[in-house]
Protein backbone atom coordinates (compact mmCIF):
# COMPACT_ATOMS: atom_id res chain seq x y z
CA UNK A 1 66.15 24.59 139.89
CA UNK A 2 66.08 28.40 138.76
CA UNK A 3 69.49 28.97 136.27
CA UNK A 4 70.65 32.19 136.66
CA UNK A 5 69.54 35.03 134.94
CA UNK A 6 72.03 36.52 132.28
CA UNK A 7 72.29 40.23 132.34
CA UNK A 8 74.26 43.40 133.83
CA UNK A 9 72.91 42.06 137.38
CA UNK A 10 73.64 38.47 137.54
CA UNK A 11 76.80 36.70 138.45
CA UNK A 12 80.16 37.99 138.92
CA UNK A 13 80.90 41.16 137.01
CA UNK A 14 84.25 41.24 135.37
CA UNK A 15 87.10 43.53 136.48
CA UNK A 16 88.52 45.96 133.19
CA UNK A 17 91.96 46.16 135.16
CA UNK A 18 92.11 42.49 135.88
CA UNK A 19 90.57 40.99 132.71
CA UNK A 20 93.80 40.49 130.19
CA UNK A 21 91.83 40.87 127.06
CA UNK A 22 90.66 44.18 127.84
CA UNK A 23 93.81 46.07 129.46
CA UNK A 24 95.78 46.35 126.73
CA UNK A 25 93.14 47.53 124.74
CA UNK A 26 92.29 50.45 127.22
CA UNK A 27 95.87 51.03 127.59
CA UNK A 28 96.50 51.46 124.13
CA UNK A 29 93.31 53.66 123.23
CA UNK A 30 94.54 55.73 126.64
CA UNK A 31 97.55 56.41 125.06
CA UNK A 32 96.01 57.52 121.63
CA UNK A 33 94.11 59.70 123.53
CA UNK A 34 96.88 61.63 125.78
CA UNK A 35 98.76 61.86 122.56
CA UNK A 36 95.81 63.37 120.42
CA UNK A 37 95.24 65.81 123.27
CA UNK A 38 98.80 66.80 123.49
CA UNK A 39 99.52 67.24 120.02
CA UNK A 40 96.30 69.63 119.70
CA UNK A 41 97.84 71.55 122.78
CA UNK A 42 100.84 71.92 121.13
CA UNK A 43 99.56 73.16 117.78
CA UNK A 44 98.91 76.83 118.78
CA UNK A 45 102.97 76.82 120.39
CA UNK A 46 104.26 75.47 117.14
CA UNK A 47 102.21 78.04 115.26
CA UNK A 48 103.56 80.49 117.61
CA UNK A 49 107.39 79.20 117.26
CA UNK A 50 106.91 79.37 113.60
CA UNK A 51 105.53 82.48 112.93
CA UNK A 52 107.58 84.26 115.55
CA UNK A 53 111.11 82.73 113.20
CA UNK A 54 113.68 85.25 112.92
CA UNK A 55 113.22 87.22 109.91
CA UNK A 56 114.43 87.53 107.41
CA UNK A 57 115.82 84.05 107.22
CA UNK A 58 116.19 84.14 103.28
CA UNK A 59 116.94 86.62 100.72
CA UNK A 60 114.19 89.54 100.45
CA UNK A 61 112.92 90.62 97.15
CA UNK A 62 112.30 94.00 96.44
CA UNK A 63 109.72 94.06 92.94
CA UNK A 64 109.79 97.45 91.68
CA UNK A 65 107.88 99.35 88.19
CA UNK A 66 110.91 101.81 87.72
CA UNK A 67 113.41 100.69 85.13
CA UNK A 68 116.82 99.72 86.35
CA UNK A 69 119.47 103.00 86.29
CA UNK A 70 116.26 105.51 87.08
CA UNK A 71 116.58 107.90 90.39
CA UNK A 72 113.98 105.55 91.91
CA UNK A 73 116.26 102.09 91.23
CA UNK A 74 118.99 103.76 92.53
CA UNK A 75 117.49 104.51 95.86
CA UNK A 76 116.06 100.93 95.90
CA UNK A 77 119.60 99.55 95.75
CA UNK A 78 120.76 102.40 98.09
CA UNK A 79 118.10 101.20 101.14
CA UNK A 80 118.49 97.35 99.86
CA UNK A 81 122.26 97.38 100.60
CA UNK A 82 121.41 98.78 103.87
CA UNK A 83 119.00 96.15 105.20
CA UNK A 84 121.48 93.88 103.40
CA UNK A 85 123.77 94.68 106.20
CA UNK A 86 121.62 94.70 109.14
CA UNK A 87 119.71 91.53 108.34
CA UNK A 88 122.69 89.68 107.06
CA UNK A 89 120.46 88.38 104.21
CA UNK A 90 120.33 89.66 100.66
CA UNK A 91 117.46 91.67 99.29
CA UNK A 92 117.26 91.71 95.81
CA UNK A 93 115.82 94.79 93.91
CA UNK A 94 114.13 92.76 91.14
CA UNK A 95 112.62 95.45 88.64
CA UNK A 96 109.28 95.17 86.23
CA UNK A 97 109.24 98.20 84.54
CA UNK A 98 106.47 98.80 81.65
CA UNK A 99 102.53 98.50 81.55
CA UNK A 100 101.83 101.76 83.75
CA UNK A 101 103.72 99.73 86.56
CA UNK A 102 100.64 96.85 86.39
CA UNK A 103 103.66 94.05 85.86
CA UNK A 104 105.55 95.16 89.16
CA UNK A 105 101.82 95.44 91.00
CA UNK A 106 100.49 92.30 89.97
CA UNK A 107 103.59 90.37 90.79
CA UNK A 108 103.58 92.22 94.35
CA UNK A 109 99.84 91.46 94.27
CA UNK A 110 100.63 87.76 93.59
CA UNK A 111 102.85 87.10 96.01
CA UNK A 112 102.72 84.96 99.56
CA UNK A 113 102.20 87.26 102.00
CA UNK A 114 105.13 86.25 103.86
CA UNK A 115 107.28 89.93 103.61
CA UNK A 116 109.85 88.07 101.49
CA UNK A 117 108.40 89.38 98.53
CA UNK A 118 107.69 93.54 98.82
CA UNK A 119 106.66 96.10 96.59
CA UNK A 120 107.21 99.79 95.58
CA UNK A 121 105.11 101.91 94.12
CA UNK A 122 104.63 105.72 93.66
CA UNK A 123 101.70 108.16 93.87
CA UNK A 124 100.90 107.20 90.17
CA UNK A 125 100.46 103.63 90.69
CA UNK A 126 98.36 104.10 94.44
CA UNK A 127 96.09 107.34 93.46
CA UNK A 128 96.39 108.65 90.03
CA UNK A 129 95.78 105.00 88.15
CA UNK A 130 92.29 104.00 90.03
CA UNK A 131 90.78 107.08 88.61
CA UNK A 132 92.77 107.16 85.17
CA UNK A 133 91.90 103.18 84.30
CA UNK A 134 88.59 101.94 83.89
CA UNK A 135 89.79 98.91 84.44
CA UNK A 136 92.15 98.42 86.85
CA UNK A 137 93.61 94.76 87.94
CA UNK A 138 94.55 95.36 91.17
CA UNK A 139 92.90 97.47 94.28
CA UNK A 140 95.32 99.78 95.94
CA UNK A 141 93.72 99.45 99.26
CA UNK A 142 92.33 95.83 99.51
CA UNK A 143 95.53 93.99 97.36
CA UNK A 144 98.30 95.70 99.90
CA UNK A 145 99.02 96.75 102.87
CA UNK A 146 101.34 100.04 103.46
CA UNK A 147 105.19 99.19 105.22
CA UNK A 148 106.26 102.76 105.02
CA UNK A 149 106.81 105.47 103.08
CA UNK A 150 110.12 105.97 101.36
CA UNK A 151 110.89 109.33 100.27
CA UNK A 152 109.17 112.65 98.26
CA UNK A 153 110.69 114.71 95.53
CA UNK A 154 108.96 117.51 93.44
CA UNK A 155 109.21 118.41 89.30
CA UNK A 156 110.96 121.09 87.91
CA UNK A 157 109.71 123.06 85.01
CA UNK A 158 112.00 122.58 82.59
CA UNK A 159 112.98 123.82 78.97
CA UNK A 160 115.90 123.85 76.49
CA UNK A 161 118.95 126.01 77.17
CA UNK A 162 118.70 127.87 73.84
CA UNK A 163 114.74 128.41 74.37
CA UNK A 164 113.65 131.90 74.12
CA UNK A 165 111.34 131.25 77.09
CA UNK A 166 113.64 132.07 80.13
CA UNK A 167 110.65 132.39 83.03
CA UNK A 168 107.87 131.09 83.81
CA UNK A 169 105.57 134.68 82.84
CA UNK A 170 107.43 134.02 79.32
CA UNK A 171 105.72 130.95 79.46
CA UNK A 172 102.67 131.88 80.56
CA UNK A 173 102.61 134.69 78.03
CA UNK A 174 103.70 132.37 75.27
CA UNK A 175 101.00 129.83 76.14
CA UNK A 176 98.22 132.72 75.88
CA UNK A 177 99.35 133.83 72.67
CA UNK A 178 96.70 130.72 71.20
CA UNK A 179 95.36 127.54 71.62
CA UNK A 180 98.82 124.96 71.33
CA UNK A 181 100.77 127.58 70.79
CA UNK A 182 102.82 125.48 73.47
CA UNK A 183 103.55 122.04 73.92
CA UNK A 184 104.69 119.94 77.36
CA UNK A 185 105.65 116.59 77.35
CA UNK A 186 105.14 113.98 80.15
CA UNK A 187 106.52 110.20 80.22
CA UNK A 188 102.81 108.82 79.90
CA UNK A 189 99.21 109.81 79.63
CA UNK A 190 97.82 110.73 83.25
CA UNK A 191 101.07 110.70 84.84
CA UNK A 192 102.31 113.06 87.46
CA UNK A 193 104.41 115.21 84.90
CA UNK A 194 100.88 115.24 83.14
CA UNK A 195 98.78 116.05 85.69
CA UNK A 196 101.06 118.34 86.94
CA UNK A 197 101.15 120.43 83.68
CA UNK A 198 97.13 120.38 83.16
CA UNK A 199 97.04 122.00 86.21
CA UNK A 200 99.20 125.28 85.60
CA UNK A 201 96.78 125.19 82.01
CA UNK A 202 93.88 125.30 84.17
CA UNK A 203 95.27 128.13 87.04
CA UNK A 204 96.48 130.58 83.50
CA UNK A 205 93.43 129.71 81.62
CA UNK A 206 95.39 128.17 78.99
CA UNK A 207 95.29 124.89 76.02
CA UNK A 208 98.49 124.01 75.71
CA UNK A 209 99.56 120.69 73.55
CA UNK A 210 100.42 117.81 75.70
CA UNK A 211 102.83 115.33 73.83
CA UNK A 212 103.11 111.72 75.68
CA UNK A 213 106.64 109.95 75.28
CA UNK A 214 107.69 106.39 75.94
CA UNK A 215 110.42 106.94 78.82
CA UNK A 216 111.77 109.91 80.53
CA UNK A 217 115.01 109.66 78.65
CA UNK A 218 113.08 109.95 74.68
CA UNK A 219 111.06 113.19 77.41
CA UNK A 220 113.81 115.28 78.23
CA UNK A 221 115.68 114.84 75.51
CA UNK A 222 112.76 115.75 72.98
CA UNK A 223 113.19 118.92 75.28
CA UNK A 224 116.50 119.59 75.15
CA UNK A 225 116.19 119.68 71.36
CA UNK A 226 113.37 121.84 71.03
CA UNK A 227 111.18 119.33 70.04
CA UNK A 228 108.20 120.13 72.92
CA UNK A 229 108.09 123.70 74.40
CA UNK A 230 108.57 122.37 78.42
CA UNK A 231 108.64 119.51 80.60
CA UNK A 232 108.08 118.83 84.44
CA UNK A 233 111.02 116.34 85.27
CA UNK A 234 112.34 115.61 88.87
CA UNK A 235 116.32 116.14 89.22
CA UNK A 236 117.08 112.20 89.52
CA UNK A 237 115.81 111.99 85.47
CA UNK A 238 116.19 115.59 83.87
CA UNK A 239 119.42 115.93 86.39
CA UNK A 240 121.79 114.90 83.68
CA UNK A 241 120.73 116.91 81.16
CA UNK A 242 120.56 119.89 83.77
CA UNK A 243 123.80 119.40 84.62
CA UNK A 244 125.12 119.01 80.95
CA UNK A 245 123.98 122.45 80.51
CA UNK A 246 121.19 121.12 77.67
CA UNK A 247 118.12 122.03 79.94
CA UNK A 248 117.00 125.00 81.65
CA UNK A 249 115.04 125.04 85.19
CA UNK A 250 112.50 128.14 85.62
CA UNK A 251 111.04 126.59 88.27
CA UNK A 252 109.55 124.02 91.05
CA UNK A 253 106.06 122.97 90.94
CA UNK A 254 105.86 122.63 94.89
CA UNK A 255 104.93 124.75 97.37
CA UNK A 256 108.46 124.56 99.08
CA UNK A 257 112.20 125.09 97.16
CA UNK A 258 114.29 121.94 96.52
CA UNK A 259 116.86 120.41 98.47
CA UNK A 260 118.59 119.68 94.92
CA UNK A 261 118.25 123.44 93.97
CA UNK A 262 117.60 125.26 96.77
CA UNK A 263 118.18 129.02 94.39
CA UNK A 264 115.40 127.48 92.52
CA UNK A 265 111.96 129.30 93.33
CA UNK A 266 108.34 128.25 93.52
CA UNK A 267 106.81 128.56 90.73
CA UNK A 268 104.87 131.30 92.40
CA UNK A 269 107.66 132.73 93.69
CA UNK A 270 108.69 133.15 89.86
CA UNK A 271 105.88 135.25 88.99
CA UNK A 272 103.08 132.66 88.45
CA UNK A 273 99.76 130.69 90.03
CA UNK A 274 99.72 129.52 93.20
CA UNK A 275 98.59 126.29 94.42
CA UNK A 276 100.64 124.47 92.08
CA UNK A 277 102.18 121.02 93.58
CA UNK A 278 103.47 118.16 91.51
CA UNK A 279 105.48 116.53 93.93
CA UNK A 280 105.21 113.07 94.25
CA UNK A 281 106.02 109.71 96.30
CA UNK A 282 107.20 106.58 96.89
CA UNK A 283 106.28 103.78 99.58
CA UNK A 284 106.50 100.22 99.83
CA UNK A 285 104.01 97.51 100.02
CA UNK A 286 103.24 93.84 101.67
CA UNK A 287 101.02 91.83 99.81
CA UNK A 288 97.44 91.95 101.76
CA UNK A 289 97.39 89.56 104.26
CA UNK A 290 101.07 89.95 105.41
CA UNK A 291 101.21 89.33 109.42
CA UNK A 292 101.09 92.82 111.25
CA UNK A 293 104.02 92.16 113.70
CA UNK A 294 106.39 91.12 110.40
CA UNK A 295 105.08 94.25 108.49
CA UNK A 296 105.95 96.60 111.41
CA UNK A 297 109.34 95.36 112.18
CA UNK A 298 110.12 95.82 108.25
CA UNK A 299 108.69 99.10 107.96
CA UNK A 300 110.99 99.54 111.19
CA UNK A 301 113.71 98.37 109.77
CA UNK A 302 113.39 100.52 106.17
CA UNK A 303 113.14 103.82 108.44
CA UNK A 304 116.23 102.85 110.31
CA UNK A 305 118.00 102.59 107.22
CA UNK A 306 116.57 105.81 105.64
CA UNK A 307 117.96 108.08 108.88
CA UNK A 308 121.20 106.93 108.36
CA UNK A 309 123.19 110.40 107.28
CA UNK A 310 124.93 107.75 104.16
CA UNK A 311 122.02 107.97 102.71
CA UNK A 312 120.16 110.67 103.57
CA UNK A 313 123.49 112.69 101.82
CA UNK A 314 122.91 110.20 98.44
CA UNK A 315 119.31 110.39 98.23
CA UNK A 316 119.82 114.07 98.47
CA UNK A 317 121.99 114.41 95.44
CA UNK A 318 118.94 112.72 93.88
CA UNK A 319 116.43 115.42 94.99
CA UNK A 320 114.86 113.04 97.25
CA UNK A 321 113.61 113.91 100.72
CA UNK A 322 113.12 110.54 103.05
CA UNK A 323 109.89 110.28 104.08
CA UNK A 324 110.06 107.50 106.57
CA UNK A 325 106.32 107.39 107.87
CA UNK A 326 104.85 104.34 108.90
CA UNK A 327 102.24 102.61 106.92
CA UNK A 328 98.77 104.69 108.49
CA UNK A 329 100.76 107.96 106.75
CA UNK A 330 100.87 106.09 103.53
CA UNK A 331 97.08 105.71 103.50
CA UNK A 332 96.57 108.83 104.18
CA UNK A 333 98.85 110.16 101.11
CA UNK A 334 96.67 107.52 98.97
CA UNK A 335 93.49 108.94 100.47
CA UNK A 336 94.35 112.60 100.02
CA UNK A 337 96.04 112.23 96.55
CA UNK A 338 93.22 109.61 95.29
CA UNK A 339 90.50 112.55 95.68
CA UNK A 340 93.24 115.20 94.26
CA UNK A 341 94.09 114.09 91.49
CA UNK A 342 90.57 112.16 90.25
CA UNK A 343 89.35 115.99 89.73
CA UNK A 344 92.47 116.33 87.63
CA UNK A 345 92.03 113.44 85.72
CA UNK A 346 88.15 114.68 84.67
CA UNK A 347 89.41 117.85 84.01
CA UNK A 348 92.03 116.62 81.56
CA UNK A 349 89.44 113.48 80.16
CA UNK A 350 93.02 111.57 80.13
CA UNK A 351 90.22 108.03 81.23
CA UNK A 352 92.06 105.06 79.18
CA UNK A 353 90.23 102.20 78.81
């Protein structure tokens, strides 16, 4: 007699749902399964929940290179206070003053790109530094990403009130009297006020001595005294000291009159070069990487708060104009200014190491 052959074709086959030692088994590696697939389908909706969270739901910091008290602080504080109110979360102006502004960058540059930490930084630190430092340790294009801008103001020429120079031909006459016969100061090597200067010595055909100060406070006072011939100094730092009667303005360095001095003229307009524009900038920055949809509703938010007529009228009394423009106008400003003022910076050999 034959026995029966063992094998997927002989003798009863056995029944998964019936057979107790497989069911729960199946049951239990079912289970695994429908809950592996569900979680994976529910990944991209938490991901989504998440990063569409109400924001801000903490405080927002605000890291800034001007020194606390300066024109630029105070409109910091002005437009933090603002979107203080309308987010109902603090936002802390946290300056880092010193080291051509590289502290403030670097710790903007640093941080997660979340829009809880933000940055501001003027035409200096986005398109004057990458052509004045041969080294520098951050990228103004690849390390941020441009909110919005903030606001514009231009420079006065500026000298003491006793000075016998009371125009800006007496200046330009004084200046072509010799090589130095003048001196300007500027708050740092290859900064606007510089730049500015070197180029109404290069539209007179002039050498005049440039004299580099620590802060604009040692600057215009060094002025005021007669120490240095003339100064370019926006109205939020030589204000005071224009006010106190201790400085005299001949003129602006921008193709337009200021809102701070409106019966102030051109510097063309007062009898010398065209072309002459010193104004400069300020915007604010996300870390690169910050989500598009978080850095447009911030950059929203900032130009609500610079249209309000509160403090439009404050920033005015500062000689700043509000220059809400969305993040695409701030790359243009770098990319316009970047080429501008690299020319300058070769004409004036101010390279630092």
């Amino acid at each position: 007699m034959e026995r029966p052959q063992s094998g997927p074709e002989s003798g009863p086959q056995s029944d998964p749902q019936s057979d107790p030692a497989i069911r729960p088994r199946s049951a239990a590696h079912l289970a695994a399964t429908l809950a592996a697939a569900a979680l994976m389908l529910a990944q991209p909706l938490l991901a989504t929940a998440a990063h569409a969270e109400t924001f801000p739901a903490k405080p927002v910091r605000l890291l800034s290179p001007f020194p606390a008290g300066s024109g630029p602080d105070a409109v910091s504080r002005l437009i933090g206070e603002r979107l203080s109110r309308a987010w109902g979360q603090p936002v802390i102006v946290d300056p880092r003053p010193g080291g051509n502004g590289f502290i403030a960058m670097e710790a903007t540059r640093r941080s997660p790109a979340t829009g809880y930490d933000l940055g501001i930084a003027d035409v200096g630190h986005l398109a004057i530094n990458p052509s004045l430092f041969r080294k520098l340790p951050y990228d103004p294009v690849k390390d941020y990403v441009p909110v919005t801008g903030l606001y514009r103001t231009a420079f006065f020429v500026v000298v003491a009130s006793h000075s016998p120079i009371q125009s800006i031909p007496a200046l330009i006459s004084a200046a072509r009297a010799g090589p130095n016969a003048v001196s300007y100061g500027s708050w740092a090597v290859g900064s606007p006020g510089h730049l500015g200067a070197a180029q109404l010595e290069a539209a007179t055909g002039t050498q005049m001595l440039h004299a580099p100060f620590k802060d604009t406070a040692q600057l215009y006072t060094a002025v005021a005294n007669g120490e240095v011939t003339w100064a370019l100094g926006s109205y939020a730092t030589a204000g005071p000291l224009i006010q106190a009667g201790k400085l005299r303005v001949l003129a602006v360095a921008d193709s337009k009159r200021s809102i701070a001095l409106p019966d102030v003229p051109t510097i063309e307009q007062a009898g010398g070069p065209s072309g002459i524009d010193a104004s400069t900038w300020v915007a604010l920055l996300a870390p690169a990487g910050t989500p598009p949809e978080r850095v447009s509703a911030i950059g929203k938010a900032v130009r609500e708060a610079l249209d309000a007529p509160d403090v439009r009228a404050r920033m005015a009394t500062f000689g700043f104009v509000p220059a809400g423009s969305p993040g695409e106008a701030v790359t243009a400003w770098m990319r316009q200014d970047t080429s501008r003022y690299a020319d300058m910076v070769r004409r004036t050999g101010a390279t630092i190491n």
